[in-house]
PDB file of N, CA and C in Angstrom:
ATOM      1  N   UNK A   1     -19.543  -4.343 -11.025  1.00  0.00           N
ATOM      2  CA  UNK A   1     -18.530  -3.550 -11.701  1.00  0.00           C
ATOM      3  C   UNK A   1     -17.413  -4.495 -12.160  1.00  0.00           C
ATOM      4  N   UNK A   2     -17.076  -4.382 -13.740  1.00  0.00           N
ATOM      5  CA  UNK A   2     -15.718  -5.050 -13.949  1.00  0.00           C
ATOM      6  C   UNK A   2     -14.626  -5.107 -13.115  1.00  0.00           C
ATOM      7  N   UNK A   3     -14.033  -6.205 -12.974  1.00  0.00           N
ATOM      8  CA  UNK A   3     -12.632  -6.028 -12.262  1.00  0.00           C
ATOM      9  C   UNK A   3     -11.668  -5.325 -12.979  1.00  0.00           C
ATOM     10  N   UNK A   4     -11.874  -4.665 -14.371  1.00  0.00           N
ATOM     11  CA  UNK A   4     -10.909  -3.967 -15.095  1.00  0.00           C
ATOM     12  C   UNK A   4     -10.483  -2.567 -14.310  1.00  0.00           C
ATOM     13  N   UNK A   5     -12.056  -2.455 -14.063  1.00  0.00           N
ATOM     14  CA  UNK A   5     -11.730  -0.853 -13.232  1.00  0.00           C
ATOM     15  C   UNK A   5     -10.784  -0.665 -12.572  1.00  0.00           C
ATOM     16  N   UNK A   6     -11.134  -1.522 -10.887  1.00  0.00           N
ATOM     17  CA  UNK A   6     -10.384  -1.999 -10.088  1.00  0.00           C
ATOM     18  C   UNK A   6      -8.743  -2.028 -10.353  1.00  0.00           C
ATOM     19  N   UNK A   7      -8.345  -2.869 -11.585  1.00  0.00           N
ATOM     20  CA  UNK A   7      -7.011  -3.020 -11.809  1.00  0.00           C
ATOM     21  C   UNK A   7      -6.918  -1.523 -12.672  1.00  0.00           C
ATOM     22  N   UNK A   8      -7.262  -0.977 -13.269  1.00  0.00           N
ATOM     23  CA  UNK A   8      -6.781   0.415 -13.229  1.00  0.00           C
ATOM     24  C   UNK A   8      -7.013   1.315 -12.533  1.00  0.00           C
ATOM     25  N   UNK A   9      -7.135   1.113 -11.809  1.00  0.00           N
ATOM     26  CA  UNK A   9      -7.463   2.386 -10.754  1.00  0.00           C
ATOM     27  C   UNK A   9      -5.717   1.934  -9.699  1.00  0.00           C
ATOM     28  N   UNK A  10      -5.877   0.772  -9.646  1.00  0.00           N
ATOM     29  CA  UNK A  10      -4.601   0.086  -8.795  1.00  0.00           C
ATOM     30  C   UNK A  10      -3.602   0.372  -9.332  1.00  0.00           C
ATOM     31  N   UNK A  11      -3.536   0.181 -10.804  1.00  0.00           N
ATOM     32  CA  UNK A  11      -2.252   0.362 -11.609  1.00  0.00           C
ATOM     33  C   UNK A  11      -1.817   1.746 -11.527  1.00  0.00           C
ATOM     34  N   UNK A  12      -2.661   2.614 -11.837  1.00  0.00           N
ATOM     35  CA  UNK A  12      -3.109   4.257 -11.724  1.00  0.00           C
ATOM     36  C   UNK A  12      -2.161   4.955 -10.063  1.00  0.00           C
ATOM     37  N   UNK A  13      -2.620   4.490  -9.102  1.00  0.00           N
ATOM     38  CA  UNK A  13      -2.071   4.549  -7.999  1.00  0.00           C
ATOM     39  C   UNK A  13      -0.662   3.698  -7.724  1.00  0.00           C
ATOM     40  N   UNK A  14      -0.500   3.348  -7.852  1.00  0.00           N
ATOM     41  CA  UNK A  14       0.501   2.052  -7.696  1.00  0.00           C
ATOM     42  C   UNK A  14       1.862   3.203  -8.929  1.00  0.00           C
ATOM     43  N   UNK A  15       1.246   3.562  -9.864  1.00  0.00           N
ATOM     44  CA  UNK A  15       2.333   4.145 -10.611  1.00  0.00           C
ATOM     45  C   UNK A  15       2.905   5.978 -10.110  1.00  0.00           C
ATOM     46  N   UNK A  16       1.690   6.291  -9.475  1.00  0.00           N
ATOM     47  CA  UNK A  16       1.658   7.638  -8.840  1.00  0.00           C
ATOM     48  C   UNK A  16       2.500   7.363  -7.569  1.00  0.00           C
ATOM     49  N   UNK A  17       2.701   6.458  -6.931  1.00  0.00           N
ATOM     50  CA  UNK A  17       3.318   6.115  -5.545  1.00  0.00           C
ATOM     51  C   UNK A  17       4.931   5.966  -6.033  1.00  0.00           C
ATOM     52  N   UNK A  18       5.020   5.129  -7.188  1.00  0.00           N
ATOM     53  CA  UNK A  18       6.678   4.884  -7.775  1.00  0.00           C
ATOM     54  C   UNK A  18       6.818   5.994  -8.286  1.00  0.00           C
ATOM     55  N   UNK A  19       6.398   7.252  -9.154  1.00  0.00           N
ATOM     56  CA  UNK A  19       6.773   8.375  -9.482  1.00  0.00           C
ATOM     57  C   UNK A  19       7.187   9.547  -8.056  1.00  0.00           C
ATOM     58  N   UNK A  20       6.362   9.575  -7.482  1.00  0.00           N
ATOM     59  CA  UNK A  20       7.034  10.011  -6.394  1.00  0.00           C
ATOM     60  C   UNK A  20       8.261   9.434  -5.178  1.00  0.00           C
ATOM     61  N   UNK A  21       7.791   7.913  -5.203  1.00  0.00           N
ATOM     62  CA  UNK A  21       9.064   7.794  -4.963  1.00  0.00           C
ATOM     63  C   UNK A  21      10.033   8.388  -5.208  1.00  0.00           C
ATOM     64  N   UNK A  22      10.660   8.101  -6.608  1.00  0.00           N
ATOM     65  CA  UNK A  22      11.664   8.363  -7.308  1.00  0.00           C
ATOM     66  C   UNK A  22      11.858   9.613  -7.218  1.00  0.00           C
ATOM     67  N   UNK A  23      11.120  10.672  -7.389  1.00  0.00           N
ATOM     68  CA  UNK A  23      11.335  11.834  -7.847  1.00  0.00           C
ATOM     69  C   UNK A  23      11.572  12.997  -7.208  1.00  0.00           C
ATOM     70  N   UNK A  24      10.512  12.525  -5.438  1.00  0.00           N
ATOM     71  CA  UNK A  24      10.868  13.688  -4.444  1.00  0.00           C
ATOM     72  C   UNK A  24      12.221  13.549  -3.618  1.00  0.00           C
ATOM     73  N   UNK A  25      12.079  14.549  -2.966  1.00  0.00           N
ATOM     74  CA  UNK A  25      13.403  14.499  -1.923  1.00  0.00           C
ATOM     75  C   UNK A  25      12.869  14.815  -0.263  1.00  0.00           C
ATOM     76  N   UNK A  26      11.145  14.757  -0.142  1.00  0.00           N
ATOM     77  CA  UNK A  26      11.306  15.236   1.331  1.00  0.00           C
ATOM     78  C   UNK A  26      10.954  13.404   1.458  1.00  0.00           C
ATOM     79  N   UNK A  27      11.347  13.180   3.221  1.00  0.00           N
ATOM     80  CA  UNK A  27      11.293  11.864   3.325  1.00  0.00           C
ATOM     81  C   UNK A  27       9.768  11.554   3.735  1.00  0.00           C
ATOM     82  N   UNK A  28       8.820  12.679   4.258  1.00  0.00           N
ATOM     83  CA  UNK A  28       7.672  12.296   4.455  1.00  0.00           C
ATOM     84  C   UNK A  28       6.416  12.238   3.384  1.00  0.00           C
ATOM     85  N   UNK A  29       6.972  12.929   2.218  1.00  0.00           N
ATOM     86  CA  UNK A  29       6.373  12.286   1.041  1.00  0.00           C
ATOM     87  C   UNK A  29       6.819  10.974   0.241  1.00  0.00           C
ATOM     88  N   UNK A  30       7.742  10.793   0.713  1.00  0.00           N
ATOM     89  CA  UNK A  30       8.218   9.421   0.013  1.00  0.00           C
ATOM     90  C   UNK A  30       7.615   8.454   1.253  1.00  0.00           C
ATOM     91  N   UNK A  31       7.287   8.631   2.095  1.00  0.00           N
ATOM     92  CA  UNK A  31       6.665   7.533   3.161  1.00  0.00           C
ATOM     93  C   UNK A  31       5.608   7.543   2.875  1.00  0.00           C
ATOM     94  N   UNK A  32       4.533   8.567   2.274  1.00  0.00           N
ATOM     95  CA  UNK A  32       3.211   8.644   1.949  1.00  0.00           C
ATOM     96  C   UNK A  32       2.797   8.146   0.486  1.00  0.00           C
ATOM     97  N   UNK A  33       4.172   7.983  -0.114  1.00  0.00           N
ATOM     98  CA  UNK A  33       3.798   7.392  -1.598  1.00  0.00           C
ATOM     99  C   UNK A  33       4.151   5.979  -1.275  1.00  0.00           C
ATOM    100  N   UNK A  34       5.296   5.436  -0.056  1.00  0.00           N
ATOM    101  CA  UNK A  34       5.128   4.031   0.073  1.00  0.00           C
ATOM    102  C   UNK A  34       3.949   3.326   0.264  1.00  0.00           C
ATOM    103  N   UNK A  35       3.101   4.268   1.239  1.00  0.00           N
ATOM    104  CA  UNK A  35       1.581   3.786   1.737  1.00  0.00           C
ATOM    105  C   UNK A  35       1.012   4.092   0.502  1.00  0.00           C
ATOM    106  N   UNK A  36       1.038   4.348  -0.447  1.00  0.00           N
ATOM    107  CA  UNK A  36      -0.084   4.445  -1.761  1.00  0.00           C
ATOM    108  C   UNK A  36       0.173   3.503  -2.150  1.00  0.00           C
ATOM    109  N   UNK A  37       1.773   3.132  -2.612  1.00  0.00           N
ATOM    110  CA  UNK A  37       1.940   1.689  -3.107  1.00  0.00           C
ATOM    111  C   UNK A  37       1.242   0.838  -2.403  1.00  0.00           C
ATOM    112  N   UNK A  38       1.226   0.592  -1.689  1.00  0.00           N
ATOM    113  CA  UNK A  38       0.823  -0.347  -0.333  1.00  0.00           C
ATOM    114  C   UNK A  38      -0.836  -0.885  -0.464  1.00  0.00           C
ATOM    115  N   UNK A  39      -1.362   0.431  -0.473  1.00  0.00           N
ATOM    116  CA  UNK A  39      -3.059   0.415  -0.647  1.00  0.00           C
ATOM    117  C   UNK A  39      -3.613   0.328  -2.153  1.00  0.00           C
ATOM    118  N   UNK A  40      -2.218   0.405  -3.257  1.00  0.00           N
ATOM    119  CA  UNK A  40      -2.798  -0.190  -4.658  1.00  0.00           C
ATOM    120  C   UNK A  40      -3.089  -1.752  -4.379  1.00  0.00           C
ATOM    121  N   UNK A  41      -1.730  -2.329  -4.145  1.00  0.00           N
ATOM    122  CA  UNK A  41      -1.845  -3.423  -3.684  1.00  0.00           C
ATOM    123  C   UNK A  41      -2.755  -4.244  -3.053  1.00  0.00           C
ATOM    124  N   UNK A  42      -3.519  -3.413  -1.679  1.00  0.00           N
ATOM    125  CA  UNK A  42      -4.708  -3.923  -1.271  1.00  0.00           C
ATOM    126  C   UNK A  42      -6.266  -4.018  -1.830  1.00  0.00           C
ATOM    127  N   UNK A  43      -5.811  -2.569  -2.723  1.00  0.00           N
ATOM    128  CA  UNK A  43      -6.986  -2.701  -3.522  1.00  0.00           C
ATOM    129  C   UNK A  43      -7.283  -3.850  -4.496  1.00  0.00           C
ATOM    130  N   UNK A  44      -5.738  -4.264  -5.067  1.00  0.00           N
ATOM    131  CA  UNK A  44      -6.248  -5.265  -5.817  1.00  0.00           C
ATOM    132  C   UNK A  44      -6.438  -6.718  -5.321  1.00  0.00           C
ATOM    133  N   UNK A  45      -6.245  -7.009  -4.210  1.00  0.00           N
ATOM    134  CA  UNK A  45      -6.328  -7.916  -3.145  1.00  0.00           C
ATOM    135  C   UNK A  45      -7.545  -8.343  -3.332  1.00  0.00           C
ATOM    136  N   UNK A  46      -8.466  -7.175  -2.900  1.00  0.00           N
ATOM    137  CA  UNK A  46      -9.886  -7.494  -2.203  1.00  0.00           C
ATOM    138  C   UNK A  46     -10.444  -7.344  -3.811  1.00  0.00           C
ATOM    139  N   UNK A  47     -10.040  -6.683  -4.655  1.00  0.00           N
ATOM    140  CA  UNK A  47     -10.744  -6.745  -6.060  1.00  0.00           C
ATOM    141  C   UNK A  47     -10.892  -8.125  -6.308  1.00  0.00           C
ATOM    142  N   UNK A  48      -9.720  -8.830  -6.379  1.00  0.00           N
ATOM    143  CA  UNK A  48      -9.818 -10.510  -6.973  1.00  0.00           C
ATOM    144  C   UNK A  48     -10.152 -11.527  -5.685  1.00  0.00           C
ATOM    145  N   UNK A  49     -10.713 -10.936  -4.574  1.00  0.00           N
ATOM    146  CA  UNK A  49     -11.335 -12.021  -3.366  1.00  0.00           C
ATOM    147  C   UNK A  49     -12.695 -11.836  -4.129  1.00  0.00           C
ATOM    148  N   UNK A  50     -13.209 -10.355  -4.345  1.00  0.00           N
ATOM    149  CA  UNK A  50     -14.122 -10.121  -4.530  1.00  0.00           C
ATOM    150  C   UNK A  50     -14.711 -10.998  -6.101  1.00  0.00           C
ATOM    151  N   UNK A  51     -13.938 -10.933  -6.969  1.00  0.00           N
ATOM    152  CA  UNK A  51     -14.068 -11.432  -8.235  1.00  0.00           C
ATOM    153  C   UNK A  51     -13.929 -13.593  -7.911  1.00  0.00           C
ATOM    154  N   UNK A  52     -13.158 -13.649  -7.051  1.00  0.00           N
ATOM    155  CA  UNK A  52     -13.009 -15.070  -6.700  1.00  0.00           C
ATOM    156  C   UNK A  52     -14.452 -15.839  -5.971  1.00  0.00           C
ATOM    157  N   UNK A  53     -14.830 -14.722  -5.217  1.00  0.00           N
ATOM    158  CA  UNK A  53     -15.905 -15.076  -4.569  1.00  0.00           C
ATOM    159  C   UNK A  53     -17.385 -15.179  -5.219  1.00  0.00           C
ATOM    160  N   UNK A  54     -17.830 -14.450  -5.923  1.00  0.00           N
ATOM    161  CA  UNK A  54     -18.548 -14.683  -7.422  1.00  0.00           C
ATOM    162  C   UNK A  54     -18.547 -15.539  -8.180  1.00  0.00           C
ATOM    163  N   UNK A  55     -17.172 -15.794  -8.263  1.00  0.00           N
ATOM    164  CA  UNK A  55     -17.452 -17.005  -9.495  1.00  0.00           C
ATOM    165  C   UNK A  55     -17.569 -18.237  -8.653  1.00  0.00           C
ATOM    166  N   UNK A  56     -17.130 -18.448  -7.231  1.00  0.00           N
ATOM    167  CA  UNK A  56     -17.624 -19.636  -6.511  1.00  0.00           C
ATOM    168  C   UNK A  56     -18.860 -19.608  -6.435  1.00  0.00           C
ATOM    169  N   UNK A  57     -19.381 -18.296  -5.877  1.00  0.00           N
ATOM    170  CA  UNK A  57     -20.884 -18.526  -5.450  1.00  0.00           C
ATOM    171  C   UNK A  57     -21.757 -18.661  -6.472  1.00  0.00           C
ATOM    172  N   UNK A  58     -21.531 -18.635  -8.076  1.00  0.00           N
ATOM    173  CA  UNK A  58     -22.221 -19.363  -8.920  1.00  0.00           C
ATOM    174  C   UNK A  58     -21.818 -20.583  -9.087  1.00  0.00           C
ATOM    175  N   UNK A  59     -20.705 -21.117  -9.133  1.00  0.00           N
ATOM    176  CA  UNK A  59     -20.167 -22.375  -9.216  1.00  0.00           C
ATOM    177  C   UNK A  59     -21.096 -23.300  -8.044  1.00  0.00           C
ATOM    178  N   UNK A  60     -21.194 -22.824  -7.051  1.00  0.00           N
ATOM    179  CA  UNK A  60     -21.776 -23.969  -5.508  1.00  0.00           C
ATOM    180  C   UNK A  60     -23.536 -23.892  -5.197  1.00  0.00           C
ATOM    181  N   UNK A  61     -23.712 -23.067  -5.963  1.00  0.00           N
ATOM    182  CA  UNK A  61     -25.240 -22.913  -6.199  1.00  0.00           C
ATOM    183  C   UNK A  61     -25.583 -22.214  -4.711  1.00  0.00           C
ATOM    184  N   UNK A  62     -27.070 -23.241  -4.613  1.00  0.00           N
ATOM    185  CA  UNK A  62     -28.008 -22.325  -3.157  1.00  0.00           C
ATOM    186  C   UNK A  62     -27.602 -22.365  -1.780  1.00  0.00           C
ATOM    187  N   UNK A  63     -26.488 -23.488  -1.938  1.00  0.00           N
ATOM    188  CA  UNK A  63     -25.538 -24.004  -0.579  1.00  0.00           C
ATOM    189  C   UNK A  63     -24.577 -22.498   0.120  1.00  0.00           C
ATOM    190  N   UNK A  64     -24.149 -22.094  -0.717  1.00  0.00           N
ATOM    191  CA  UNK A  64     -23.382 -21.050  -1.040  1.00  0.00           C
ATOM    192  C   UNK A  64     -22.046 -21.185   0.141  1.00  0.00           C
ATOM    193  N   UNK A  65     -20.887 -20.486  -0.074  1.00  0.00           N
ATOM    194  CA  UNK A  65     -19.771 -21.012  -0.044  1.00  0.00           C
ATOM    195  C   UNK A  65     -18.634 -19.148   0.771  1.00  0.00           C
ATOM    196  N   UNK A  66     -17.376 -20.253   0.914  1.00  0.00           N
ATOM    197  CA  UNK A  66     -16.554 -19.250   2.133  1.00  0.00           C
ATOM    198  C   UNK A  66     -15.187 -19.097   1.503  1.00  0.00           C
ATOM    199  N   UNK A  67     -15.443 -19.042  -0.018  1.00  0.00           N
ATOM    200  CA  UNK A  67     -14.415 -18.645  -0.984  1.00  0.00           C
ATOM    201  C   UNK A  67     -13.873 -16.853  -0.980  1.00  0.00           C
ATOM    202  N   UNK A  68     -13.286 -16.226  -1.372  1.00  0.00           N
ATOM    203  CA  UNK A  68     -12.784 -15.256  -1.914  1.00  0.00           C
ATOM    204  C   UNK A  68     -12.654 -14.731  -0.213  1.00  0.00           C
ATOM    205  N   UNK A  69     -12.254 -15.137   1.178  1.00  0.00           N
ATOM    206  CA  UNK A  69     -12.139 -14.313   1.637  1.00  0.00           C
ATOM    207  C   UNK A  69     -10.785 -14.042   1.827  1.00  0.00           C
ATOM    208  N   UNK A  70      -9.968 -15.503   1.415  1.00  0.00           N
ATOM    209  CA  UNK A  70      -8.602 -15.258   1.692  1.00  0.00           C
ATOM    210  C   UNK A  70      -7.544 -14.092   1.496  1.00  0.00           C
ATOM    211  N   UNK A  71      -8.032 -13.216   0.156  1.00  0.00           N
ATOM    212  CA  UNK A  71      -7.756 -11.979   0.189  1.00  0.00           C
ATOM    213  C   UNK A  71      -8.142 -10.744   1.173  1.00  0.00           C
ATOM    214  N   UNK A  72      -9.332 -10.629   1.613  1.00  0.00           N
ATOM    215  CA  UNK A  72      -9.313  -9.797   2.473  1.00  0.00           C
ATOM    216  C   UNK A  72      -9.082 -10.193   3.974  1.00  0.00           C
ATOM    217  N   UNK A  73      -8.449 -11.360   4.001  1.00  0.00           N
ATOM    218  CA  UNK A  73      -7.431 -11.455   5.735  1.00  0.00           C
ATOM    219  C   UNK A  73      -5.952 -11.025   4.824  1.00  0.00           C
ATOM    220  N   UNK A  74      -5.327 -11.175   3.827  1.00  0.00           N
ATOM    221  CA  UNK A  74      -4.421 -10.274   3.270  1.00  0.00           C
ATOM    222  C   UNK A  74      -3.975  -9.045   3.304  1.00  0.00           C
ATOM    223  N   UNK A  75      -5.277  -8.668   3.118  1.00  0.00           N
ATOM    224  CA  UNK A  75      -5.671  -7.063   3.268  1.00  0.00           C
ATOM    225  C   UNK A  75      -5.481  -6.358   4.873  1.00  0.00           C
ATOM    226  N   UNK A  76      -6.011  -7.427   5.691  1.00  0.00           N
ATOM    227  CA  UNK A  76      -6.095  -6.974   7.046  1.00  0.00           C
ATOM    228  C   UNK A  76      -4.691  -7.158   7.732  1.00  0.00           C
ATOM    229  N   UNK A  77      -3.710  -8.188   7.079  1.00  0.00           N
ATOM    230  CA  UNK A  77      -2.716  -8.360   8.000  1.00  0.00           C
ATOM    231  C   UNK A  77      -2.254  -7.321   7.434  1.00  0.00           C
ATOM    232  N   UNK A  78      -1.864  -7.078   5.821  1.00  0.00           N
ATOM    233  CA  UNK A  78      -1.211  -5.804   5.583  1.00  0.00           C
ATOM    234  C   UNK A  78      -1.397  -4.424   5.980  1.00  0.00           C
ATOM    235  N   UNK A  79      -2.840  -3.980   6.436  1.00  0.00           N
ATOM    236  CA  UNK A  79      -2.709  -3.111   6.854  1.00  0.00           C
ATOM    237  C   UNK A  79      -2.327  -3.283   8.458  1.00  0.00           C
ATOM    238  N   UNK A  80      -2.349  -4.023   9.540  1.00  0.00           N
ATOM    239  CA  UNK A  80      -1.452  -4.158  10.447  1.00  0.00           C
ATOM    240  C   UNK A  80      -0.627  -3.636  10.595  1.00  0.00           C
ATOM    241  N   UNK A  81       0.770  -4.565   9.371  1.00  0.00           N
ATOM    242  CA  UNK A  81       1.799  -4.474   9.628  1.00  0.00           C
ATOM    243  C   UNK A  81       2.087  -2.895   9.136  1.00  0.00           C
ATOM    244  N   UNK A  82       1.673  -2.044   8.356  1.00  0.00           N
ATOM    245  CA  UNK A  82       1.417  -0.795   7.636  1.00  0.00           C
ATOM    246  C   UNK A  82       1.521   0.245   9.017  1.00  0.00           C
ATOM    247  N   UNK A  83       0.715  -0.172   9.701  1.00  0.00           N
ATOM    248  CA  UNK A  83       0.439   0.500  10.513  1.00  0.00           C
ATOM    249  C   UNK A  83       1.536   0.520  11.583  1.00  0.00           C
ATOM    250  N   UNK A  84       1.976  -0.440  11.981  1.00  0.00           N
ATOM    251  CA  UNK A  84       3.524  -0.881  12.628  1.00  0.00           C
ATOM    252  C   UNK A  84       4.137   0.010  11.616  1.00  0.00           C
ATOM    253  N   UNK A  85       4.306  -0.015  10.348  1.00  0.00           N
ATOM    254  CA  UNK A  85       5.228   0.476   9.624  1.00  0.00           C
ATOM    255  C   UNK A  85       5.353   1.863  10.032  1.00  0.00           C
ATOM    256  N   UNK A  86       4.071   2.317   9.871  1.00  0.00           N
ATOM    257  CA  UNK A  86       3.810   4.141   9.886  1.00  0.00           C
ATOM    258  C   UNK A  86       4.599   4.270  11.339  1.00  0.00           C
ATOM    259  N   UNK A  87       4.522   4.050  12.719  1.00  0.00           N
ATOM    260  CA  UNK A  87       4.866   4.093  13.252  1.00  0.00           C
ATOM    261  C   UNK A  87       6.168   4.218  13.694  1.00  0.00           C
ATOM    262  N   UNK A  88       6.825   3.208  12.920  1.00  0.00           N
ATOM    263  CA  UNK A  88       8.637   3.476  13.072  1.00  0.00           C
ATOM    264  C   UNK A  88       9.113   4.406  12.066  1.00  0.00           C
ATOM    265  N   UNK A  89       8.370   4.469  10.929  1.00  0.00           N
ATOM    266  CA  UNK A  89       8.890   5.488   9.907  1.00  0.00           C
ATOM    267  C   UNK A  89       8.706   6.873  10.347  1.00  0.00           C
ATOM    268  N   UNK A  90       7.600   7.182  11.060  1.00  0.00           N
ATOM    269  CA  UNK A  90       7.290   8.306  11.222  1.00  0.00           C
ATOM    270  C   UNK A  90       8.573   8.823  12.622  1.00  0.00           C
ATOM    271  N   UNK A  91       8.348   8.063  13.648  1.00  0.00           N
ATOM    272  CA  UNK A  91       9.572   8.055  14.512  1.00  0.00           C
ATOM    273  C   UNK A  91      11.211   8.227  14.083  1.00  0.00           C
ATOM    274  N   UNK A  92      11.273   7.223  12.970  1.00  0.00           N
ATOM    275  CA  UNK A  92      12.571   7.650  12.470  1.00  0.00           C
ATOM    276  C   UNK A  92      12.844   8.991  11.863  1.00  0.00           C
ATOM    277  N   UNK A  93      11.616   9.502  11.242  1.00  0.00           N
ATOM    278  CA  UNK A  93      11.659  11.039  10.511  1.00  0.00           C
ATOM    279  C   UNK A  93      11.475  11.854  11.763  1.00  0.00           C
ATOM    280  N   UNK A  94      11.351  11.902  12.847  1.00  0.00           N
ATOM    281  CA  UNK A  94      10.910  12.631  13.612  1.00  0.00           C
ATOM    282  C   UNK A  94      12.381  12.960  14.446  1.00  0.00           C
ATOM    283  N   UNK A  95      13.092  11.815  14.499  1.00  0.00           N
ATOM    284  CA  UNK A  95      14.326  11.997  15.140  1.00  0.00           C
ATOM    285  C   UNK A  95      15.403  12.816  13.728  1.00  0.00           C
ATOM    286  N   UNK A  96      15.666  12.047  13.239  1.00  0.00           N
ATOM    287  CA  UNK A  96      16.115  12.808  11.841  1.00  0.00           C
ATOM    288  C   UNK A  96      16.154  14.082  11.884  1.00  0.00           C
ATOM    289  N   UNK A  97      15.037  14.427  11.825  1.00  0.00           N
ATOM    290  CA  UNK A  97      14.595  15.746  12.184  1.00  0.00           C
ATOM    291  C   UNK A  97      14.970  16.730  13.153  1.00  0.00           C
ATOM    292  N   UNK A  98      15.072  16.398  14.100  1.00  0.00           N
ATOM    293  CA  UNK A  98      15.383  16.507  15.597  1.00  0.00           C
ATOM    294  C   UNK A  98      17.131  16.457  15.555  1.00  0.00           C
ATOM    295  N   UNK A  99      17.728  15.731  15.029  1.00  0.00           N
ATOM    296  CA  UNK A  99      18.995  15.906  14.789  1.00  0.00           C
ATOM    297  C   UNK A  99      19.516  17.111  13.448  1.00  0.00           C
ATOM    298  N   UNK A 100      18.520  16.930  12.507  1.00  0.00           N
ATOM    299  CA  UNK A 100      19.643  17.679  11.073  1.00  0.00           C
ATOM    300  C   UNK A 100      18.569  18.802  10.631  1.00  0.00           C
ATOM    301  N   UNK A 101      17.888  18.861  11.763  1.00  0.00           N
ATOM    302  CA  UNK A 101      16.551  19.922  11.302  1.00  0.00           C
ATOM    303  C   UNK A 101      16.284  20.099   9.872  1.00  0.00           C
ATOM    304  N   UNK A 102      15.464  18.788   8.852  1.00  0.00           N
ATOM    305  CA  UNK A 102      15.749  18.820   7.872  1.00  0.00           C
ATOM    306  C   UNK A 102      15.136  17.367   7.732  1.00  0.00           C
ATOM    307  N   UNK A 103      14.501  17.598   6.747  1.00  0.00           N
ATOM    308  CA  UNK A 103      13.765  15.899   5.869  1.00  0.00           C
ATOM    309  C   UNK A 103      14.233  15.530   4.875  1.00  0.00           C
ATOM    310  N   UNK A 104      14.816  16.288   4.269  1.00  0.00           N
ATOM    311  CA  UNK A 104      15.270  16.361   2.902  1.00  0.00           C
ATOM    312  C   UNK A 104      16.524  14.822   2.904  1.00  0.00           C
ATOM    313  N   UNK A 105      15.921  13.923   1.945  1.00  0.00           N
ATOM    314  CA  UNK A 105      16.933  12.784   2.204  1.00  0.00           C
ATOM    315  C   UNK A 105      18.267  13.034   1.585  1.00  0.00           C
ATOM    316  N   UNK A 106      18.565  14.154   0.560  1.00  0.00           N
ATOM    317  CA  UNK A 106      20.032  14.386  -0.206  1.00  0.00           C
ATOM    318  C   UNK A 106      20.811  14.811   1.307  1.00  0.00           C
ATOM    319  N   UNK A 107      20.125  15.372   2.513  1.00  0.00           N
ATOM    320  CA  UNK A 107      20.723  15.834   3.189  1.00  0.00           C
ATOM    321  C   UNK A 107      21.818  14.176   4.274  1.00  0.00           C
ATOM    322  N   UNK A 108      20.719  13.805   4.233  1.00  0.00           N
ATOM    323  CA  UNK A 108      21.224  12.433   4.681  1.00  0.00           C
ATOM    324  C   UNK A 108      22.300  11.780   3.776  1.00  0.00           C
ATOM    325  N   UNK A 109      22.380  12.042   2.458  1.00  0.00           N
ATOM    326  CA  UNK A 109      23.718  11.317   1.837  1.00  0.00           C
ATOM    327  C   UNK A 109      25.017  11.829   2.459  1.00  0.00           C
ATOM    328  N   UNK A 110      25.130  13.353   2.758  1.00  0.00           N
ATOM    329  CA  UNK A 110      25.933  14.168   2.940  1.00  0.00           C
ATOM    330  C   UNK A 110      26.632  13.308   4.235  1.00  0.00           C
ATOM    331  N   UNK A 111      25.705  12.705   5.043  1.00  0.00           N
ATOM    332  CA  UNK A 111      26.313  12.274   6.688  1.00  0.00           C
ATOM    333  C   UNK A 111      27.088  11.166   6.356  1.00  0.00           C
ATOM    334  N   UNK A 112      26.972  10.505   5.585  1.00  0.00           N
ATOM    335  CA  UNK A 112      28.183   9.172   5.083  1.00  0.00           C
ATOM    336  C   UNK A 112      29.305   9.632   5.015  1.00  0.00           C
ATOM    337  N   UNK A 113      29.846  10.531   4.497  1.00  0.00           N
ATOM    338  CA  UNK A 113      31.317  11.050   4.823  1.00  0.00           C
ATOM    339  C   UNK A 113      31.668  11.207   5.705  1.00  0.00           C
TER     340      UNK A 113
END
């Protein structure tokens, strides 16, 4: 499969994650469009290990070779740290919550005064 796909399908997602960003107001959809951003990103990671690794393994012939994986240990630390991420984000919305009974982040501007 072309790597074109790949990068639109990434771009595709990656732009659906910044539209919601921007646009909602509960905080646990804006944490779920950070993780979309997140996994465009990975997608295109492993797209161009995958595309890197091809063109080595014709380049090195019958020997064959330990190219294109550097992207997908990319992939793996990011989802790690993602996962650390989900964890404190979700905790922080959970207390939030627990204090202003309420996700809604306009509500959170209000507490700066």
């Amino acid at each position: 499969m072309p790597i074109n796909y790949y990068i639109f399908l990434a771009v595709i997602l990656f732009c659906i994650g910044v539209v919601g960003v921007l646009t909602r107001r509960n905080a646990i959809i804006i944490f779920m469009c950070i993780e979309l951003m997140l996994n465009a990103v990975n997608l295109l990671l492993v797209a161009f290990s995958k595309a890197h690794h091809a063109v080595a393994a014709i380049n090195a012939g019958p020997a064959g070779t330990t190219a294109g994986t550097d992207g997908q240990m990319f992939v793996f630390f990011i989802m790690v740290v993602a996962a650390a991420e989900v964890s404190v984000g979700l905790a922080i919305i959970v207390m939030m919550y627990r204090n202003t009974h309420s996700v809604d982040v306009n509500f959170l501007n209000r507490l700066k005064h």
